[in-house]
PDB file of N, CA and C in Angstrom:
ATOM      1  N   UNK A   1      48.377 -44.754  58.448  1.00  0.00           N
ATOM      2  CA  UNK A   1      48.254 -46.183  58.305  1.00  0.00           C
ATOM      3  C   UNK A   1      48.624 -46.819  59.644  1.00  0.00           C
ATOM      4  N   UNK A   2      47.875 -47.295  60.543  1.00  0.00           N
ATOM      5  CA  UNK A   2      48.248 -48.187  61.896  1.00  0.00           C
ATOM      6  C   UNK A   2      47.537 -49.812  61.309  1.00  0.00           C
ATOM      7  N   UNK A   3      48.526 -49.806  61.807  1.00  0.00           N
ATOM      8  CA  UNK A   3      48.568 -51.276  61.672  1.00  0.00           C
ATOM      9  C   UNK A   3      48.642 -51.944  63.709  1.00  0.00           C
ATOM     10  N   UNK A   4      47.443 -52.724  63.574  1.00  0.00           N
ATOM     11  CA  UNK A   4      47.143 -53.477  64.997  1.00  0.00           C
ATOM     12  C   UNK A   4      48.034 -54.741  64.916  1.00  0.00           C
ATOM     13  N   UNK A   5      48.272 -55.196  65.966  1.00  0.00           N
ATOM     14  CA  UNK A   5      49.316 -56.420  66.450  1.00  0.00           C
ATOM     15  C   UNK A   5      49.137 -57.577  65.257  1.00  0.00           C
ATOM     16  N   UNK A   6      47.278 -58.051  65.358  1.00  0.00           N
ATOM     17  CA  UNK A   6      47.302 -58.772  64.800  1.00  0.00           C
ATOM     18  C   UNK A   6      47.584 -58.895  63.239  1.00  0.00           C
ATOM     19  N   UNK A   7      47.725 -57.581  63.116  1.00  0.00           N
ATOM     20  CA  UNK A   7      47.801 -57.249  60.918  1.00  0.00           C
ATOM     21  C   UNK A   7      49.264 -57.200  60.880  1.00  0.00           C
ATOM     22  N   UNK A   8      50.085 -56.882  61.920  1.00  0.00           N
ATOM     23  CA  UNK A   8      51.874 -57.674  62.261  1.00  0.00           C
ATOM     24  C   UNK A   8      51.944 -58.636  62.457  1.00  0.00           C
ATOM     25  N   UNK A   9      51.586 -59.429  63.251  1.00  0.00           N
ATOM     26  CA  UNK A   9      51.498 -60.778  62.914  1.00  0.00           C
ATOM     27  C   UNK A   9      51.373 -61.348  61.664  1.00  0.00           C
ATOM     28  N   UNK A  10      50.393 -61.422  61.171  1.00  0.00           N
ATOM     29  CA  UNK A  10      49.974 -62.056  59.786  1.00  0.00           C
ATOM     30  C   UNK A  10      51.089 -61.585  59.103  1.00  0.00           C
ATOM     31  N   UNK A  11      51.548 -60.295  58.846  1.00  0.00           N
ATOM     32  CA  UNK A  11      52.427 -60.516  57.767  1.00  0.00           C
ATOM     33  C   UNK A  11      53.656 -61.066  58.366  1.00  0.00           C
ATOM     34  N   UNK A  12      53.837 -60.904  59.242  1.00  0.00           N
ATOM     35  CA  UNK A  12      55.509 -61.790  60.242  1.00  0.00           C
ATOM     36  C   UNK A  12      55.491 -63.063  59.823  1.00  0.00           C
ATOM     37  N   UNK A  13      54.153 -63.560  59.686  1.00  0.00           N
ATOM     38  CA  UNK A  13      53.611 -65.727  59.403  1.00  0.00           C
ATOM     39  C   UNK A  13      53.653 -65.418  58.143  1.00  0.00           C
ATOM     40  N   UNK A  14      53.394 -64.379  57.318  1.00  0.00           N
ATOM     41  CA  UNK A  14      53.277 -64.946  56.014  1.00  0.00           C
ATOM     42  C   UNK A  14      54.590 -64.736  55.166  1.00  0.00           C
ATOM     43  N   UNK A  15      55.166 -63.814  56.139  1.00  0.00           N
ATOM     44  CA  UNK A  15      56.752 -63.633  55.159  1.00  0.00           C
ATOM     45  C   UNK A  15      57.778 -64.938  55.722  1.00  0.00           C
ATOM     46  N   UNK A  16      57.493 -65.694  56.894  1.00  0.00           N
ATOM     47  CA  UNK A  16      58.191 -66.829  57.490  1.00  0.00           C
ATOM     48  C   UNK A  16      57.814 -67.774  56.536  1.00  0.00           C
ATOM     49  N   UNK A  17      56.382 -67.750  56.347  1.00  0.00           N
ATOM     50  CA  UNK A  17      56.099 -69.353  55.166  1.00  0.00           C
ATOM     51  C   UNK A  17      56.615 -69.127  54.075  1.00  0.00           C
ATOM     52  N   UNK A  18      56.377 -67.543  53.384  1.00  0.00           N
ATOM     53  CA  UNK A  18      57.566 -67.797  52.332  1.00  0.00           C
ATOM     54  C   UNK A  18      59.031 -67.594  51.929  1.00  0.00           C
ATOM     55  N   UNK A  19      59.356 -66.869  53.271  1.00  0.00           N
ATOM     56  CA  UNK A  19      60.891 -67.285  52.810  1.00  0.00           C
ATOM     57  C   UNK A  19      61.883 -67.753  54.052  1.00  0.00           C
ATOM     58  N   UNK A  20      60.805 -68.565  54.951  1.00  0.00           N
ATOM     59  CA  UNK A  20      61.241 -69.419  56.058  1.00  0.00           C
ATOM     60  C   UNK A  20      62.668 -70.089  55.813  1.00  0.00           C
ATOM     61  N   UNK A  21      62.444 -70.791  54.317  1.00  0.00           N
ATOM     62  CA  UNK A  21      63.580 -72.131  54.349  1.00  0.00           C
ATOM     63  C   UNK A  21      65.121 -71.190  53.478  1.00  0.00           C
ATOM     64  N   UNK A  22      64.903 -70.285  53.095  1.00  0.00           N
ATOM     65  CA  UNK A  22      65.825 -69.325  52.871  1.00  0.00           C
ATOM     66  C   UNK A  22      66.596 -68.568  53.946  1.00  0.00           C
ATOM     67  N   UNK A  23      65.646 -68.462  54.978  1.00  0.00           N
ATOM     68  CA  UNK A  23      66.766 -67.790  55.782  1.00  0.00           C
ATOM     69  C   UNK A  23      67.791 -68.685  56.741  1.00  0.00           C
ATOM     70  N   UNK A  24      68.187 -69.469  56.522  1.00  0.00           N
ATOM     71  CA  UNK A  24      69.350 -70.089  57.333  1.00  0.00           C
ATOM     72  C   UNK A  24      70.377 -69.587  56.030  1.00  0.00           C
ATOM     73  N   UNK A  25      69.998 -69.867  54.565  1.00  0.00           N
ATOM     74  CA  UNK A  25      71.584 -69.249  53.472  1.00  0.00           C
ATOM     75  C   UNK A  25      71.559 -68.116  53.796  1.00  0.00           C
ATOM     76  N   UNK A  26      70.367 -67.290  53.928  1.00  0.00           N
ATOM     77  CA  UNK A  26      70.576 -65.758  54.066  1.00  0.00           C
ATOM     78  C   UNK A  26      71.283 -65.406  55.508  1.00  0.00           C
ATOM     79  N   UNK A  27      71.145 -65.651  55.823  1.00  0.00           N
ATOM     80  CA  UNK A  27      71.584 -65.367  57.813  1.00  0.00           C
ATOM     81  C   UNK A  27      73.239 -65.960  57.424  1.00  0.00           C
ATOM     82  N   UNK A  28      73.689 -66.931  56.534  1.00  0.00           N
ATOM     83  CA  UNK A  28      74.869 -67.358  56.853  1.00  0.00           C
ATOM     84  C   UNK A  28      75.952 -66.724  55.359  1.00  0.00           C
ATOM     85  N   UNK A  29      75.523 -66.431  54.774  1.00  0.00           N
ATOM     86  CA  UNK A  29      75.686 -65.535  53.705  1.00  0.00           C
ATOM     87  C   UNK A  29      75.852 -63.971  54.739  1.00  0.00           C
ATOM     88  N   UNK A  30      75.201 -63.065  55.242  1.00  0.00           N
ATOM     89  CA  UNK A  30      75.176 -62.170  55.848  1.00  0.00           C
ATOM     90  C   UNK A  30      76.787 -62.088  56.866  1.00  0.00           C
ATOM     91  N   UNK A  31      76.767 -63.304  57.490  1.00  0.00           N
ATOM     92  CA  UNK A  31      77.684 -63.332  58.369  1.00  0.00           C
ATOM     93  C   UNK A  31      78.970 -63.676  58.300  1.00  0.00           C
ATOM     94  N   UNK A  32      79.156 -64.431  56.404  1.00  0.00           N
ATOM     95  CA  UNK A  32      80.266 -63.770  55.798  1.00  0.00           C
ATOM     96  C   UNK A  32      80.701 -62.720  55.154  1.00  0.00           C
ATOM     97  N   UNK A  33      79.202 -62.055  54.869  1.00  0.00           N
ATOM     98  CA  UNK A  33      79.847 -61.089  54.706  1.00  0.00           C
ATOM     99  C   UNK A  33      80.316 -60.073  55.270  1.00  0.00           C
ATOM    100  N   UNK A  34      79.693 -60.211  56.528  1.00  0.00           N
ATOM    101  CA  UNK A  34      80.193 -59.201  57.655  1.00  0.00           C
ATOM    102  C   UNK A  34      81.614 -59.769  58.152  1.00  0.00           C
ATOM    103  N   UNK A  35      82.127 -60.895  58.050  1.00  0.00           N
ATOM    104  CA  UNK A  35      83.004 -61.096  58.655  1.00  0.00           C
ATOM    105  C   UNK A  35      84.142 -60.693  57.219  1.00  0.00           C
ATOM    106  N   UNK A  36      83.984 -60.596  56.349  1.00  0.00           N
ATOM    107  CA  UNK A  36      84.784 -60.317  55.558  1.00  0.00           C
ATOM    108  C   UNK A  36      85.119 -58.924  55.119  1.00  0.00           C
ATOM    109  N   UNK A  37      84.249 -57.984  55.376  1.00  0.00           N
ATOM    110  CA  UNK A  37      84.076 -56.780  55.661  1.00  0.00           C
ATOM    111  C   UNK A  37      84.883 -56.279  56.600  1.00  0.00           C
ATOM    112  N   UNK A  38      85.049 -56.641  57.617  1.00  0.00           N
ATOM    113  CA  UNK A  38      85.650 -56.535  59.088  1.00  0.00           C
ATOM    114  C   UNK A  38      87.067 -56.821  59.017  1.00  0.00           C
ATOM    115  N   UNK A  39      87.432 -57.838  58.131  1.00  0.00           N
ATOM    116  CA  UNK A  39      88.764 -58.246  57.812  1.00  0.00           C
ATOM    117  C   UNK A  39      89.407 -57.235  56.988  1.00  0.00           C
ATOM    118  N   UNK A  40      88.800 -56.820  55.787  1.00  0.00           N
ATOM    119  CA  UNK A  40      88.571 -55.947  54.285  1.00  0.00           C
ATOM    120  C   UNK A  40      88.729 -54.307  55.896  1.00  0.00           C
ATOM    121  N   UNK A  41      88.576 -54.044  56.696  1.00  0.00           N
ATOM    122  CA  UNK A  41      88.633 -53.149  56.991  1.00  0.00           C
ATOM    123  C   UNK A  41      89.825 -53.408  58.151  1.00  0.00           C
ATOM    124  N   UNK A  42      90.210 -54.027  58.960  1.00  0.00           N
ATOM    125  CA  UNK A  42      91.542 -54.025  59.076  1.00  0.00           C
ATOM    126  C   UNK A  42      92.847 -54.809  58.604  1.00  0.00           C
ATOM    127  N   UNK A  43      92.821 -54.626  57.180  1.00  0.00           N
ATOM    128  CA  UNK A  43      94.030 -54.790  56.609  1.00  0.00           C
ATOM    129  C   UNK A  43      94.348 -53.654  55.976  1.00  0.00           C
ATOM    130  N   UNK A  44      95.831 -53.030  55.582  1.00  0.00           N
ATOM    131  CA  UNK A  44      95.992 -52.415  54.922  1.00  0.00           C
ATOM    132  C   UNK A  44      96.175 -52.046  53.887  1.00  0.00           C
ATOM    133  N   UNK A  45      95.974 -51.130  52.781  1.00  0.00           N
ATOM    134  CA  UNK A  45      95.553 -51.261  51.873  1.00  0.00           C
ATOM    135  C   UNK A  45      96.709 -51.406  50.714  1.00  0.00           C
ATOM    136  N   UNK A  46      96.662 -52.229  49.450  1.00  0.00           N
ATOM    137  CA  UNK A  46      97.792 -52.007  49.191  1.00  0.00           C
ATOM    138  C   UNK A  46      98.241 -50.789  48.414  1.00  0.00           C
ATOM    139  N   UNK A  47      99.247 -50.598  48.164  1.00  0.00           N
ATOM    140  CA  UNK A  47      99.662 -49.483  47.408  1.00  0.00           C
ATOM    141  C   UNK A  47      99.517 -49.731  45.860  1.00  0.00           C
ATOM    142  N   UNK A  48      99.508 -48.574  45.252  1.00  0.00           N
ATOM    143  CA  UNK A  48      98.593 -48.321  44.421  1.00  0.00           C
ATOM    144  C   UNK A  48      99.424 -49.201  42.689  1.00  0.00           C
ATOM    145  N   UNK A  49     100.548 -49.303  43.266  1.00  0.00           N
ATOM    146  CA  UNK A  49     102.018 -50.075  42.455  1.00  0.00           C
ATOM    147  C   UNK A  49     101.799 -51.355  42.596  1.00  0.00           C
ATOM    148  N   UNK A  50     101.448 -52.155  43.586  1.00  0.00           N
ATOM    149  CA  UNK A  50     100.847 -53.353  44.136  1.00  0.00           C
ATOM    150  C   UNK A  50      99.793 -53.881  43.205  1.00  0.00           C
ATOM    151  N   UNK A  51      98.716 -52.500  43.627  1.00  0.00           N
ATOM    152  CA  UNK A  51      97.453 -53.512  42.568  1.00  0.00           C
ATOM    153  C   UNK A  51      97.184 -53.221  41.089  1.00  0.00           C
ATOM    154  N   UNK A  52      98.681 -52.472  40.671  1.00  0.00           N
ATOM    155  CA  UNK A  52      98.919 -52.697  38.825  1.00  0.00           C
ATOM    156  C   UNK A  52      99.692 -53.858  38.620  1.00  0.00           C
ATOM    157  N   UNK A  53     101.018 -53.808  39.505  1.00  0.00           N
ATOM    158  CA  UNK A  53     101.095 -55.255  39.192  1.00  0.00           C
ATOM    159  C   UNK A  53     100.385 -56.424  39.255  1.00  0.00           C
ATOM    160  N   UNK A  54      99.356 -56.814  40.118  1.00  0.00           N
ATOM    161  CA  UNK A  54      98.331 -58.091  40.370  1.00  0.00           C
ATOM    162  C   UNK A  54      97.708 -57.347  38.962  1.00  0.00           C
ATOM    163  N   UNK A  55      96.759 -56.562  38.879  1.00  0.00           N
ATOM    164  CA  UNK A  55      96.029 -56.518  37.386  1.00  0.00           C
ATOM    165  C   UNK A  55      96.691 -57.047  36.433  1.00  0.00           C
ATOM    166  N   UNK A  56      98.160 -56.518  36.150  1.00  0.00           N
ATOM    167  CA  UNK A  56      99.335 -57.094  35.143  1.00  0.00           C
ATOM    168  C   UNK A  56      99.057 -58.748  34.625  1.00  0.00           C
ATOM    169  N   UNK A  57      99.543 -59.111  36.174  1.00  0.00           N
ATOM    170  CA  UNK A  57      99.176 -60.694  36.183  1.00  0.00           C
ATOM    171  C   UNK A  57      98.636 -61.157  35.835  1.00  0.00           C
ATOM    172  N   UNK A  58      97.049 -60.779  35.820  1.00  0.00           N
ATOM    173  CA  UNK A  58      96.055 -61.336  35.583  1.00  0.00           C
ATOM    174  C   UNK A  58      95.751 -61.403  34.431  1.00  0.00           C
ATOM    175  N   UNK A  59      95.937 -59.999  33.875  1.00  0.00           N
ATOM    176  CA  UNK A  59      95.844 -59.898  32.424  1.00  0.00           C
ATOM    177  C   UNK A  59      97.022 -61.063  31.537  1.00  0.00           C
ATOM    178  N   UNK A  60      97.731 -60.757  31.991  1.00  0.00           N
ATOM    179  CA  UNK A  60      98.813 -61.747  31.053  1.00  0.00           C
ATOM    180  C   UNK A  60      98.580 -63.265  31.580  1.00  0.00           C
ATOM    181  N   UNK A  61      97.852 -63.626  32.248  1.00  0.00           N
ATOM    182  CA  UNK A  61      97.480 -64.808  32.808  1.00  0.00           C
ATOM    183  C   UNK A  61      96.740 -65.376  31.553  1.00  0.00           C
ATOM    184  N   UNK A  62      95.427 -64.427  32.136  1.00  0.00           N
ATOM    185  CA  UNK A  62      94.703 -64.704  30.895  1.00  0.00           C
ATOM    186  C   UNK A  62      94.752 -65.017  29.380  1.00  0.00           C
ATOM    187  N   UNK A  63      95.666 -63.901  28.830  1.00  0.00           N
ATOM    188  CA  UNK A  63      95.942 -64.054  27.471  1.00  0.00           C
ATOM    189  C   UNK A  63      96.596 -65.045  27.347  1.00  0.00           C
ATOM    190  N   UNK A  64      97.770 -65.603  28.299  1.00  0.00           N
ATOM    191  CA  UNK A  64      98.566 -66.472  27.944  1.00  0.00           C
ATOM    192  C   UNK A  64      97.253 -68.088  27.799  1.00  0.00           C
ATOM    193  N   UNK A  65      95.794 -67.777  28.894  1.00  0.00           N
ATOM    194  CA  UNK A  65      95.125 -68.847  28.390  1.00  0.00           C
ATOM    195  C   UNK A  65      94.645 -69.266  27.104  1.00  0.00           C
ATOM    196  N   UNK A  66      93.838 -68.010  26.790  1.00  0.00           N
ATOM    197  CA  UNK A  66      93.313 -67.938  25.333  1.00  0.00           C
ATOM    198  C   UNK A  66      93.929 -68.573  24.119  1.00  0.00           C
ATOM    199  N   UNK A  67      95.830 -68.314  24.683  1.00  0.00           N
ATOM    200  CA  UNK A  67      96.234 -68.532  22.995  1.00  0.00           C
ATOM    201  C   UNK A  67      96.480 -69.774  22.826  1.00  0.00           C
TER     202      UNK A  67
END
C-alpha cells in the first residue's frame, strides 16, 4: 500500500476538519497528564499502612454519609 504525498495530505485536511476544534482540549488534557505522571513518578510511594488507613477513611466517610 503506498500512499503518494497527495493521498497524505487529504487525509491530514480531512482529519484537521474533523477533529480540528478538539485538539486544543486534547493537546491540553495530554499535558496534564503528562505533567501529572511526572509528578506521580517522583514522589514516593506511600507505604502500604498509609494507603489502608486513607481507604479506612474513606470508607467510614462514606457510610457515615449514607446514614
Amino acid at each position: 500500500m503506498n500512499l503518494s504525498i497527495g493521498e497524505i495530505l487529504a487525509i491530514i485536511v480531512i482529519g484537521l476538519v474533523l477533529f480540528g476544534g478538539k485538539l486544543p482540549d486534547v493537546a491540553r488534557n495530554l499535558g496534564v497528564t503528562l505533567k501529572e505522571f511526572k509528578q506521580g513518578m517522583h514522589e514516593p510511594a506511600e507505604p502500604e499502612d498509609e494507603q489502608e488507613r486513607i481507604a479506612d477513611q474513606t470508607e467510614s466517610s462514606s457510610e457515615a454519609e449514607t446514614d
